[in-house]
N, C-alpha and C. Protein backbone atom coordinates (compact mmCIF):
# COMPACT_ATOMS: atom_id res chain seq x y z
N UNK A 1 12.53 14.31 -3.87
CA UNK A 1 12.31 14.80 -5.22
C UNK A 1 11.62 13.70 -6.03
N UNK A 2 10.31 14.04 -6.48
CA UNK A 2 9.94 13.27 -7.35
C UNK A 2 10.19 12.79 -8.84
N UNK A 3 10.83 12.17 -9.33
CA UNK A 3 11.40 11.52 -10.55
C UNK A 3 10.38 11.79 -11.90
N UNK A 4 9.30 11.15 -11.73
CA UNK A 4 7.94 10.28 -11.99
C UNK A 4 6.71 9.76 -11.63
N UNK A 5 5.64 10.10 -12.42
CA UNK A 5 4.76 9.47 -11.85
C UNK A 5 4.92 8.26 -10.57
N UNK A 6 5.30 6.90 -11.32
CA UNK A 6 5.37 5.72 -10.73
C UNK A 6 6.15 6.04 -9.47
N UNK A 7 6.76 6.98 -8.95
CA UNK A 7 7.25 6.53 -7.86
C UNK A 7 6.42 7.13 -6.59
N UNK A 8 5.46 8.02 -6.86
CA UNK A 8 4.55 7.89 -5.65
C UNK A 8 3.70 6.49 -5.80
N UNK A 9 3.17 5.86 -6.44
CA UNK A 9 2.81 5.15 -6.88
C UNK A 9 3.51 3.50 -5.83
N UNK A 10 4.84 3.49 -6.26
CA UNK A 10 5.70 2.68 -5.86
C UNK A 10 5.77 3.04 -4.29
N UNK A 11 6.13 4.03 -3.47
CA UNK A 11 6.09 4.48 -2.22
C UNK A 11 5.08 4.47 -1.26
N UNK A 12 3.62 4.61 -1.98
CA UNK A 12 2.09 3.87 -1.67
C UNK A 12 2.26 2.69 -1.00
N UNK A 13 2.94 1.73 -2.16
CA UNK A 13 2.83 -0.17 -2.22
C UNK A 13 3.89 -0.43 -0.97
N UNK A 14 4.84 0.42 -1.09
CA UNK A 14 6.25 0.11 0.14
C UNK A 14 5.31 0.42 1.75
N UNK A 15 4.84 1.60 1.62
CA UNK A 15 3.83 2.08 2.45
C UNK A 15 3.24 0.82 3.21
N UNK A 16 2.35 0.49 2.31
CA UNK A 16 1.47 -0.44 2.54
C UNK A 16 2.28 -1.88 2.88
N UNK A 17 3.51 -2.53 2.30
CA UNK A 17 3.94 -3.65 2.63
C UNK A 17 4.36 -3.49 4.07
N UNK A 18 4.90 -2.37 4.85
CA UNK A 18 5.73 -1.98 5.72
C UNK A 18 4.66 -2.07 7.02
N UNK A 19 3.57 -1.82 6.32
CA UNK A 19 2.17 -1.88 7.71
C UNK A 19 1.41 -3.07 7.46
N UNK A 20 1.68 -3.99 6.34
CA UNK A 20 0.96 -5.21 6.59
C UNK A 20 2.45 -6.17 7.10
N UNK A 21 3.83 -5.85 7.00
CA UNK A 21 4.73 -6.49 8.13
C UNK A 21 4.48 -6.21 9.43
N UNK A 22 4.09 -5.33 9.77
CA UNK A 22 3.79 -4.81 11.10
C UNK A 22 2.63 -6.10 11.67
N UNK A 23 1.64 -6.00 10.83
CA UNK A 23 0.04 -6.50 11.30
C UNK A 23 0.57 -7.92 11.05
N UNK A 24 1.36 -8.57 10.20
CA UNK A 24 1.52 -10.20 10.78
C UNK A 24 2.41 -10.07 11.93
N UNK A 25 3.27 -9.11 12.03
CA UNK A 25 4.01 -9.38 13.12
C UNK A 25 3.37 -9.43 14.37
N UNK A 26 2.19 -8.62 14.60
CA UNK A 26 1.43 -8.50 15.93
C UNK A 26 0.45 -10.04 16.30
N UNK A 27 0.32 -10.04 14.90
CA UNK A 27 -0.47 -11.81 15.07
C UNK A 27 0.61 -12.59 15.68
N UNK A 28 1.78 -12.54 15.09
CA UNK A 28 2.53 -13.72 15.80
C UNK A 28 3.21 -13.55 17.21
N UNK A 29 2.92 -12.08 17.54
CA UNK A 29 3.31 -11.84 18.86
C UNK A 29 2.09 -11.84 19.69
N UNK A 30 0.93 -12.15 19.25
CA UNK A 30 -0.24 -12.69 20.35
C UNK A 30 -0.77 -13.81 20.06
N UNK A 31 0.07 -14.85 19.27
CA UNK A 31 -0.05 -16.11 19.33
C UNK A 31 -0.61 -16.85 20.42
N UNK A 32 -0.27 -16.23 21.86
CA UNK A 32 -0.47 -17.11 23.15
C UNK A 32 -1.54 -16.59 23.20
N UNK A 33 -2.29 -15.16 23.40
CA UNK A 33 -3.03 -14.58 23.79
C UNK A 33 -4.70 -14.80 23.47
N UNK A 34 -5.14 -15.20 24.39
CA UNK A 34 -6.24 -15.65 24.43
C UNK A 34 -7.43 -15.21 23.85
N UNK A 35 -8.45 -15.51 22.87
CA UNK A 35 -9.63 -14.87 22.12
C UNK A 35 -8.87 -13.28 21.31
N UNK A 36 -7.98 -13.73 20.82
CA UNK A 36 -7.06 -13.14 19.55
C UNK A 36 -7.44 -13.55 18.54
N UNK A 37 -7.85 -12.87 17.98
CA UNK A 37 -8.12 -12.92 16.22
C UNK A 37 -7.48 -12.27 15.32
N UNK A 38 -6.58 -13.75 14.19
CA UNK A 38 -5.61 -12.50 13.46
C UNK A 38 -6.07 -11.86 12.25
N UNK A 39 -5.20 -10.54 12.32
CA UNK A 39 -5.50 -9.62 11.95
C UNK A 39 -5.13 -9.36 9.99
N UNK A 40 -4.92 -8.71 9.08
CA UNK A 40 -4.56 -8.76 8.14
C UNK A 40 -5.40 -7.06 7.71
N UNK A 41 -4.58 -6.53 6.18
CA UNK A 41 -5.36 -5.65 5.73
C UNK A 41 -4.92 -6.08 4.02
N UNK A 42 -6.17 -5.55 3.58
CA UNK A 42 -6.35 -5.66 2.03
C UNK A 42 -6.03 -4.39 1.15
N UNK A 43 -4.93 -4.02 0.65
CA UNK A 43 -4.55 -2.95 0.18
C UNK A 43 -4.64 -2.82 -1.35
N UNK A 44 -4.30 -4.16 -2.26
CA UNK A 44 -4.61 -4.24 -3.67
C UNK A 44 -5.43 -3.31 -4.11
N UNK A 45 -6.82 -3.58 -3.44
CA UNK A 45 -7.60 -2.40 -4.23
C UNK A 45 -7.41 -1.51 -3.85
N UNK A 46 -6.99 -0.45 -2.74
CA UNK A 46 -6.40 0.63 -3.11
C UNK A 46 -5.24 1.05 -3.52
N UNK A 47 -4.44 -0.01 -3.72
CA UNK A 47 -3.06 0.58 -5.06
C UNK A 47 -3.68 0.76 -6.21
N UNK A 48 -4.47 -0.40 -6.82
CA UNK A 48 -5.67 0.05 -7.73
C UNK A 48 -5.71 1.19 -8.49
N UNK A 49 -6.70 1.68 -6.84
CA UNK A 49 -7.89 2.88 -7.18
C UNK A 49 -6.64 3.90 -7.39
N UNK A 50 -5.37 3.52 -6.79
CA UNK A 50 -4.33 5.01 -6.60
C UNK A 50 -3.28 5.02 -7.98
N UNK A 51 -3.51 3.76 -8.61
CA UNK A 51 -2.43 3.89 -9.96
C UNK A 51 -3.86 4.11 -11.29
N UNK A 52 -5.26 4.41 -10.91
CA UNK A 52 -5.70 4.56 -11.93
C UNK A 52 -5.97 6.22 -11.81
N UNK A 53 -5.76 7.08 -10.75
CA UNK A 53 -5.80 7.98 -10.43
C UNK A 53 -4.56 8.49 -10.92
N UNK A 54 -3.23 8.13 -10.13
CA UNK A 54 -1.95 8.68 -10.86
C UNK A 54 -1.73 8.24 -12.21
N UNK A 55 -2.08 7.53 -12.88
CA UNK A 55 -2.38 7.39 -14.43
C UNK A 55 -3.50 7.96 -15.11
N UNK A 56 -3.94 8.78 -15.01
CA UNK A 56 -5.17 9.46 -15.49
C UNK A 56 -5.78 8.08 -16.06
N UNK A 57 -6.42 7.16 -16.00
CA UNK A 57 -7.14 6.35 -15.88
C UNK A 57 -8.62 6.13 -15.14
N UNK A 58 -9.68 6.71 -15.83
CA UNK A 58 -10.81 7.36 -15.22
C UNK A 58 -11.83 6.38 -15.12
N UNK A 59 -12.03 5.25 -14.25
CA UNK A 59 -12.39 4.39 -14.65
C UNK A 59 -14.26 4.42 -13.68
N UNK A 60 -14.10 5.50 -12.52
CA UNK A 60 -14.96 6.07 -12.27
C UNK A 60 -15.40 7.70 -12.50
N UNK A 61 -16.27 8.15 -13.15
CA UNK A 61 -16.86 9.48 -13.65
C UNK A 61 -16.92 10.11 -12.26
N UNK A 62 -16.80 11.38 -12.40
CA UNK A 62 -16.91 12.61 -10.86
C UNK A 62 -17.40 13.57 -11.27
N UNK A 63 -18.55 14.21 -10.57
CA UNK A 63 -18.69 15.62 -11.30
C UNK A 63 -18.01 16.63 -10.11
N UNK A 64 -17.31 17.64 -11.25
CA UNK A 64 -16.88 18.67 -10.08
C UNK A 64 -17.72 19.50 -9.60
N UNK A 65 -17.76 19.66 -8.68
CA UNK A 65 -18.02 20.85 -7.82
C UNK A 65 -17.90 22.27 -8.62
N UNK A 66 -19.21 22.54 -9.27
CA UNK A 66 -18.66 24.45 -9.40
C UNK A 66 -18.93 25.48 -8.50
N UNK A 67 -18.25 26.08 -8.81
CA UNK A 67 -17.87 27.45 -7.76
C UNK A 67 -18.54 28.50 -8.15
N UNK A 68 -19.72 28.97 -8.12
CA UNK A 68 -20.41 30.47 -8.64
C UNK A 68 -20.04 31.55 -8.28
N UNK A 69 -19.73 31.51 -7.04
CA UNK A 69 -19.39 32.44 -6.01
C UNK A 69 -17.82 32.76 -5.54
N UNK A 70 -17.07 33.26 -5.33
CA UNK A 70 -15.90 33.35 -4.76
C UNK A 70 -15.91 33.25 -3.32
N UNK A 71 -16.96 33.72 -2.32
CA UNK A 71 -17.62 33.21 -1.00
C UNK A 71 -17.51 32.13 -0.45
N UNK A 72 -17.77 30.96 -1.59
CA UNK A 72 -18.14 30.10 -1.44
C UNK A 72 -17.24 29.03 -1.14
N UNK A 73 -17.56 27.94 0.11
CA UNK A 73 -16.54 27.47 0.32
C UNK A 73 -16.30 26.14 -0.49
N UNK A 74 -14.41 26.13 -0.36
CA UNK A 74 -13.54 24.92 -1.36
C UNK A 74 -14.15 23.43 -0.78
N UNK A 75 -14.28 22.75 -1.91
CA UNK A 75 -14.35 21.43 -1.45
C UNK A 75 -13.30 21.10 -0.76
N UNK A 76 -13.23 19.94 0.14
CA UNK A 76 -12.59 19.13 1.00
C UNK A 76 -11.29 18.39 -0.30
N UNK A 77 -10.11 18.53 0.07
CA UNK A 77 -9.33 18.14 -1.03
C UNK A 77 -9.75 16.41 -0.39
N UNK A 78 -9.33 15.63 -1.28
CA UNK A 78 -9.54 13.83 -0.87
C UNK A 78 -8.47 13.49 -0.55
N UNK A 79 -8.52 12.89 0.92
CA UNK A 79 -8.00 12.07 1.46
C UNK A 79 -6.92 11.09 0.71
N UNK A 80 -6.19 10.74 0.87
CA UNK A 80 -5.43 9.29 0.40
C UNK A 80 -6.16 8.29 1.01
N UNK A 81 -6.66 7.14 0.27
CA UNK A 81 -7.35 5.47 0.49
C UNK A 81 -6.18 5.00 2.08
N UNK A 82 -6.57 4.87 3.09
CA UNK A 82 -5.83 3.87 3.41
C UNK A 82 -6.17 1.97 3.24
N UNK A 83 -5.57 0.89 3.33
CA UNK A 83 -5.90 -0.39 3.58
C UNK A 83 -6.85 -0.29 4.13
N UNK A 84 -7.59 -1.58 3.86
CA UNK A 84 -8.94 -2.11 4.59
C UNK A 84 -8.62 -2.96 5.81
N UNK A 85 -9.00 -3.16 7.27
CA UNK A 85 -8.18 -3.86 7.77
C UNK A 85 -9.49 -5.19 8.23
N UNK A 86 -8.71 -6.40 7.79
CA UNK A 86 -9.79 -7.29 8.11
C UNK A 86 -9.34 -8.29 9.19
N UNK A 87 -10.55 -9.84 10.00
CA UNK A 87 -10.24 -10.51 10.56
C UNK A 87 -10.44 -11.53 9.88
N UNK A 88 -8.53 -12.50 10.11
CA UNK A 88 -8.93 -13.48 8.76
C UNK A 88 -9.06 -14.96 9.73
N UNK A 89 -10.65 -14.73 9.78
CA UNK A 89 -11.87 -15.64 10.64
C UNK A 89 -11.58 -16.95 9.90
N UNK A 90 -11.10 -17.41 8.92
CA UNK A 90 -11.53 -18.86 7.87
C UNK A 90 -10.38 -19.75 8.65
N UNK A 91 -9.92 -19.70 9.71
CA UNK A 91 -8.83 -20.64 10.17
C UNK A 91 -9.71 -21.15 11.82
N UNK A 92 -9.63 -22.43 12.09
CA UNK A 92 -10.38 -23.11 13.21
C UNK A 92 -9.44 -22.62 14.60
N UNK A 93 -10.10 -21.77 15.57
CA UNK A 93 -9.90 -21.09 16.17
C UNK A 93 -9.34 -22.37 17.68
N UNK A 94 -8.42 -21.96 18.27
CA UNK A 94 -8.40 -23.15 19.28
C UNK A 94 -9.27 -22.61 20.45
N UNK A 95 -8.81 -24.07 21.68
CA UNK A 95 -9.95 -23.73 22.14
C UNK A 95 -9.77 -22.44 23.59
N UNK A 96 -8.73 -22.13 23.47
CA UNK A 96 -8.56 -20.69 23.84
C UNK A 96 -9.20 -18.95 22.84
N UNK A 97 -9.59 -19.97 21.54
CA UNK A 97 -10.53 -19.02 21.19
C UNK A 97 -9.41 -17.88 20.27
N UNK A 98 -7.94 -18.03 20.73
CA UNK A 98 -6.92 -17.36 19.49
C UNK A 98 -7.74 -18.12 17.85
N UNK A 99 -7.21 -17.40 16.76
CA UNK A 99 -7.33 -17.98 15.20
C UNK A 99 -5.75 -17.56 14.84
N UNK A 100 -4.49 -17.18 15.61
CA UNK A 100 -3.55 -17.33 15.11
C UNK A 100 -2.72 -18.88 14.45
N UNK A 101 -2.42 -18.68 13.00
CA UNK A 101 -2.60 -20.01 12.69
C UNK A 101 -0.52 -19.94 12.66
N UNK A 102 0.64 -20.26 13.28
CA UNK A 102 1.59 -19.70 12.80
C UNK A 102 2.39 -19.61 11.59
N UNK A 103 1.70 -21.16 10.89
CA UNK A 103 2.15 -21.68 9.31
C UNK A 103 1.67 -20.42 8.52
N UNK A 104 0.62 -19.76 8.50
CA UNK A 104 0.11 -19.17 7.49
C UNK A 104 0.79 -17.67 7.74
N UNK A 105 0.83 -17.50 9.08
CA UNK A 105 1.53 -15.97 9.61
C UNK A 105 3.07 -16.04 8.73
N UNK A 106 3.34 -17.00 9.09
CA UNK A 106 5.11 -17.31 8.46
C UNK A 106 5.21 -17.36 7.21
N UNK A 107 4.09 -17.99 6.76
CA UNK A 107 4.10 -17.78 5.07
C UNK A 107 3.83 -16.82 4.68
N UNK A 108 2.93 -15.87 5.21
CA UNK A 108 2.26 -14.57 4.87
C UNK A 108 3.35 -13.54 5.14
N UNK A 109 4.72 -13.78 5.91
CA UNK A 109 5.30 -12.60 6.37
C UNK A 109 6.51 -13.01 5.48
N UNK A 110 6.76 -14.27 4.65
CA UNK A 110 7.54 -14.27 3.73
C UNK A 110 7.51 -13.44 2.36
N UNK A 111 6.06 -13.63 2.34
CA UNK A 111 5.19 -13.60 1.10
C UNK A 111 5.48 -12.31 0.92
N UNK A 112 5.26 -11.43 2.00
CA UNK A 112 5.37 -9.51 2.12
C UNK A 112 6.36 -9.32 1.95
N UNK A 113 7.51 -10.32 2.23
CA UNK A 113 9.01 -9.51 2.42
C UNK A 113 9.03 -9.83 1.18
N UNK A 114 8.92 -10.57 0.33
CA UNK A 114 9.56 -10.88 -1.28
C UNK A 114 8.89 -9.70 -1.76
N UNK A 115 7.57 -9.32 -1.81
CA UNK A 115 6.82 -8.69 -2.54
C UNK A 115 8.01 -6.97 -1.88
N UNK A 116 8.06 -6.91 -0.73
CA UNK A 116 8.95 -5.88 -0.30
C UNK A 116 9.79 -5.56 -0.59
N UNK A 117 10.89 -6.58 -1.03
CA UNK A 117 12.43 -6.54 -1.90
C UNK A 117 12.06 -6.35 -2.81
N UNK A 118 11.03 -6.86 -3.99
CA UNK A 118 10.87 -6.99 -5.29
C UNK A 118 10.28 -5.17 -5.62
N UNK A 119 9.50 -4.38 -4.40
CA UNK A 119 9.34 -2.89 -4.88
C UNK A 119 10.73 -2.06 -4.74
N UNK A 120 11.61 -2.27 -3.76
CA UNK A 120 12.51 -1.49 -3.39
C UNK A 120 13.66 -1.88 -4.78
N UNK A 121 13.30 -2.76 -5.70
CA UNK A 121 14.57 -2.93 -6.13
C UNK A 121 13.60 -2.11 -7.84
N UNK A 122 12.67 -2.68 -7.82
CA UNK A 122 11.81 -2.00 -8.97
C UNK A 122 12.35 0.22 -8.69
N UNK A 123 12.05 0.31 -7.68
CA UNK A 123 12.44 1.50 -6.91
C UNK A 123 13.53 2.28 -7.44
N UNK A 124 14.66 0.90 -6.84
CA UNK A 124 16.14 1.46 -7.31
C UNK A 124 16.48 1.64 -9.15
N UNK A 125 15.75 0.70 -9.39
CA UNK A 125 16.12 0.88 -11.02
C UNK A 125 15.44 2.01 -11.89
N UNK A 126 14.26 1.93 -10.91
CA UNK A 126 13.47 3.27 -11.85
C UNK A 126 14.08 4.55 -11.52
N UNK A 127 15.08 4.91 -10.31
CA UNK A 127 15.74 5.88 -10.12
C UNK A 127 17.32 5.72 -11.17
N UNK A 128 17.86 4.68 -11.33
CA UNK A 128 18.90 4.16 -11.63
C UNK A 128 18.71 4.91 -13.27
N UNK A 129 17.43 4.54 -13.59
CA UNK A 129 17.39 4.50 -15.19
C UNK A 129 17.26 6.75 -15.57
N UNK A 130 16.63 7.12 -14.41
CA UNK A 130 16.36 8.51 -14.57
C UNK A 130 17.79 9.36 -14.61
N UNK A 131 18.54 8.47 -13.46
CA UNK A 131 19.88 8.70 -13.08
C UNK A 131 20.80 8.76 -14.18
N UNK A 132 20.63 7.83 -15.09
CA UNK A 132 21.87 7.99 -15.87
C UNK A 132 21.04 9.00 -17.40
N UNK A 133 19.07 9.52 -18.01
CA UNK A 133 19.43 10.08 -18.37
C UNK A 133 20.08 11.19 -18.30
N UNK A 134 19.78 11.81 -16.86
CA UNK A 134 20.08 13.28 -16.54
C UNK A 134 21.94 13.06 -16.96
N UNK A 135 22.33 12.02 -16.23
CA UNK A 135 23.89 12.73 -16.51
C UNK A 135 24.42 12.53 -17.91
N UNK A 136 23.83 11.53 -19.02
CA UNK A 136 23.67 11.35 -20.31
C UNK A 136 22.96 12.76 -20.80
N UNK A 137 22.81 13.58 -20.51
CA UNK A 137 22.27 14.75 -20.77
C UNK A 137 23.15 16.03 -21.01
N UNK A 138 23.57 15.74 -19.25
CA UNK A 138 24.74 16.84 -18.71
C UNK A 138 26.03 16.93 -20.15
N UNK A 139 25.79 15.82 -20.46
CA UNK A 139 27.34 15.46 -21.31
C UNK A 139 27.14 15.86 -22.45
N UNK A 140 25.87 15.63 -23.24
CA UNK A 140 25.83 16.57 -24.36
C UNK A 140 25.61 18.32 -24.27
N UNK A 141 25.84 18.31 -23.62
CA UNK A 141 25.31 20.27 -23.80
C UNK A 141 26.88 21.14 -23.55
């Protein structure tokens, strides 16, 4: 059941932290593996593009599609953005030709989990706060 806007919004970002834990985790499990390049994805800009969308925030113009005809066929509804997935090449590759660096994997998979606790708890309160008007509600009527 949706609450609010913000919580598809919020479920996007969890989305997305849950598959960039995944993608450091695979870097550090082919650490040994030879001409491995690690991996990463860039999601910011599409939480972005997806909280200026669920905020009516129009920051790019669209023209719609009109329909003259009843015949005529519906546009393609749009997709959801997924992450961009990149290779993060800027680390000196050994000479097995891996770029798994493990300092930066370990920092990077800290970095996700804080950012991970810090949505789930944003999460809980924005349910917490809906939670008590409804039953602050129930009580007056």
């Amino acid at each position: 059941m949706e609450i609010n806007r913000s919580n598809k919004y919020i479920e996007a970002a969890l989305n997305a932290r849950a598959t960039r834990q995944d993608m450091i985790s695979s870097n550090i499990a082919n650490i040994d593996t030879p001409f491995y390049r690690s991996k990463d994805i860039h999601f910011e800009g599409m939480l972005a593009k997806q909280a200026d969308s669920e905020f009516n925030r129009r920051l790019q113009k669209k023209l719609a599609l009109a329909q003259t005809n009843p015949a005529h066929l519906q546009p393609k509804p749009e997709t959801p953005e997924k992450p961009a997935l990149f290779y993060r090449d800027g680390h000196m590759a050994r000479n097995d030709g891996n770029t798994v660096d493990i300092d930066i994997e370990t920092s990077e998979l800290s970095k996700n989990g804080v950012m991970y606790n810090a949505l789930t708890s944003a999460y809980q309160k924005n349910r917490a706060i809906f939670s008590a008007v409804i039953e602050s509600s129930k009580n007056l009527s």
